[in-house]
Protein backbone atom coordinates (compact mmCIF):
# COMPACT_ATOMS: atom_id res chain seq x y z
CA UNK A 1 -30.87 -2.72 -23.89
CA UNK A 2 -30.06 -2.37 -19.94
CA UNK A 3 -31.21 -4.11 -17.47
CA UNK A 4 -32.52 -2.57 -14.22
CA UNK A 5 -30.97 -4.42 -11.48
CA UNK A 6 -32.98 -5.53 -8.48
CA UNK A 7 -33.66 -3.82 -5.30
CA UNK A 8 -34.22 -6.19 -1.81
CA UNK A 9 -35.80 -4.53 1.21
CA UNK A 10 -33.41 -4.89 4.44
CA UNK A 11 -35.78 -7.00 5.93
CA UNK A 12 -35.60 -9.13 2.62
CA UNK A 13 -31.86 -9.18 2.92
CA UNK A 14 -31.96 -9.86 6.93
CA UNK A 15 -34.58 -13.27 6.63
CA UNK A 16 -31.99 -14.69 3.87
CA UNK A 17 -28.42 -13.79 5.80
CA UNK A 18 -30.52 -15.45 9.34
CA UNK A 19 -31.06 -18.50 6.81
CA UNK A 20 -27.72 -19.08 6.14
CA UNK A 21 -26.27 -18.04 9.43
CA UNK A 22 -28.86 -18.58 11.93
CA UNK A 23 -30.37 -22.00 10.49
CA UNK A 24 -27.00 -23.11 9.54
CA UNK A 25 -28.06 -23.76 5.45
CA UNK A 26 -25.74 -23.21 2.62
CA UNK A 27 -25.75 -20.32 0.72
CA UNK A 28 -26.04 -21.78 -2.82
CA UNK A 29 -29.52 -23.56 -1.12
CA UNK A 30 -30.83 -20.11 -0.06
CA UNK A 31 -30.11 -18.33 -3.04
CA UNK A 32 -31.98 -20.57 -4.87
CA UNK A 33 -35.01 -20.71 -2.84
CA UNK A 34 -35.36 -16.82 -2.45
CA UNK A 35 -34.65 -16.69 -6.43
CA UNK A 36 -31.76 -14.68 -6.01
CA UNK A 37 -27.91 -14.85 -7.22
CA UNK A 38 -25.45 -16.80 -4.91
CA UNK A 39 -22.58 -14.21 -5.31
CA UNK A 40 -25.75 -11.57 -4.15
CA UNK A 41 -26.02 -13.33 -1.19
CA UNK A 42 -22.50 -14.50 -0.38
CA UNK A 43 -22.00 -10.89 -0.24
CA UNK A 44 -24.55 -9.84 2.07
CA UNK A 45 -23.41 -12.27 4.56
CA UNK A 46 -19.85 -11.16 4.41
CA UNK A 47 -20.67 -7.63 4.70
CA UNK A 48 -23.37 -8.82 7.75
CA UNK A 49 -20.13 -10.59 9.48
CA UNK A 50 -17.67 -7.56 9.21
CA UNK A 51 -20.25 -5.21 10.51
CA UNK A 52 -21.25 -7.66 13.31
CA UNK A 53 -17.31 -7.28 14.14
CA UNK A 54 -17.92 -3.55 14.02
CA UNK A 55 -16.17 -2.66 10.86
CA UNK A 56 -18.69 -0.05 8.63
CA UNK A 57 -18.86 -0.76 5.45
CA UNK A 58 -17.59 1.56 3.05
CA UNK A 59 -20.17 1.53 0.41
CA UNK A 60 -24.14 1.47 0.14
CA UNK A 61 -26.39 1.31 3.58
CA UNK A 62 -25.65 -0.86 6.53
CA UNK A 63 -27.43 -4.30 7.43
CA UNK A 64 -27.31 -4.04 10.95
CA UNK A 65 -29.28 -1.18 12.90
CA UNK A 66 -25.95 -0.31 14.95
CA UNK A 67 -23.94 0.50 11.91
CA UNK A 68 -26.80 1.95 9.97
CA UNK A 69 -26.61 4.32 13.05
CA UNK A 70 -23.11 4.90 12.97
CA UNK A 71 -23.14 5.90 9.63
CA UNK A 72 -26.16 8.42 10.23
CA UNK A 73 -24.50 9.36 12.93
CA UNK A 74 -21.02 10.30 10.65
CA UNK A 75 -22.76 11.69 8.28
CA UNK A 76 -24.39 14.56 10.89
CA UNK A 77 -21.12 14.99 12.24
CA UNK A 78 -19.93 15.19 8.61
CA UNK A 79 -22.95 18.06 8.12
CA UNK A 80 -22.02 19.90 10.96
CA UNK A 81 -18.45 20.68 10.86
CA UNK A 82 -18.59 21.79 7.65
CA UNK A 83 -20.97 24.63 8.63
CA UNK A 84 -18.94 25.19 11.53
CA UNK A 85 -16.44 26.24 9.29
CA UNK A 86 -18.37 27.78 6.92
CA UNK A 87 -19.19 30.05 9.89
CA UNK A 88 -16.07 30.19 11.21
CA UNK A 89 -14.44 31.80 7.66
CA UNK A 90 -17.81 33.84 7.35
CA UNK A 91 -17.04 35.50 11.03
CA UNK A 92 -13.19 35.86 10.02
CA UNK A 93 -14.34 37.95 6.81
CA UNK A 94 -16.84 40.04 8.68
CA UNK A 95 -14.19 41.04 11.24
CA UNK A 96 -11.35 41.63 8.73
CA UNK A 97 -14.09 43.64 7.04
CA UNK A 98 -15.15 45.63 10.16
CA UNK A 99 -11.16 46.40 10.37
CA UNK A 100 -10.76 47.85 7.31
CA UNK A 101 -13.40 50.48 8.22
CA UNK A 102 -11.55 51.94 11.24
CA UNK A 103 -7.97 52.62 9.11
């Protein structure tokens, strides 16, 4: 039998990282409070520290609305060159093309 693992809102995840950094309480103390695991949170924290330090994280969605930006931002910029170059090979082929005709 599997288990379906538990999903936390951002804002969920935000209230318990300001907890433990913000109100200066221990993470084991949270964790139990909220009902969640301690490694759960300990993790959320970390990744909230490194991306506070500007380093994206390099899995799953970001904590803080900067990052969450840069990665939407990446991900357009991701979007785009790829059809750029899709276009750019589709133009190449229609010219080649175009040349053949006239030999």
């Amino acid at each position: 039998m599997t288990t379906k693992r538990r999903e936390y809102t951002r804002e969920f995840k935000l209230e318990a990282i300001s907890l433990v950094i913000d109100h200066k309480r221990k993470v084991a103390e949270v964790a139990e409070s909220l009902g969640i695991g301690i490694s759960t949170l300990d993790n959320w924290v970390r990744k909230y520290r490194l991306e506070q330090r500007g380093v994206a994280p390099t899995q799953g969605l970001a904590l803080t609305d900067e990052q969450r930006e840069l990665q939407q931002l990446r991900k357009e910029n991701k979007r785009l060159r790829m059809e750029r170059d899709i276009l750019k090979k589709a133009s190449a082929l229609l010219a080649s093309d175009s040349l053949k005709g006239y030999y």
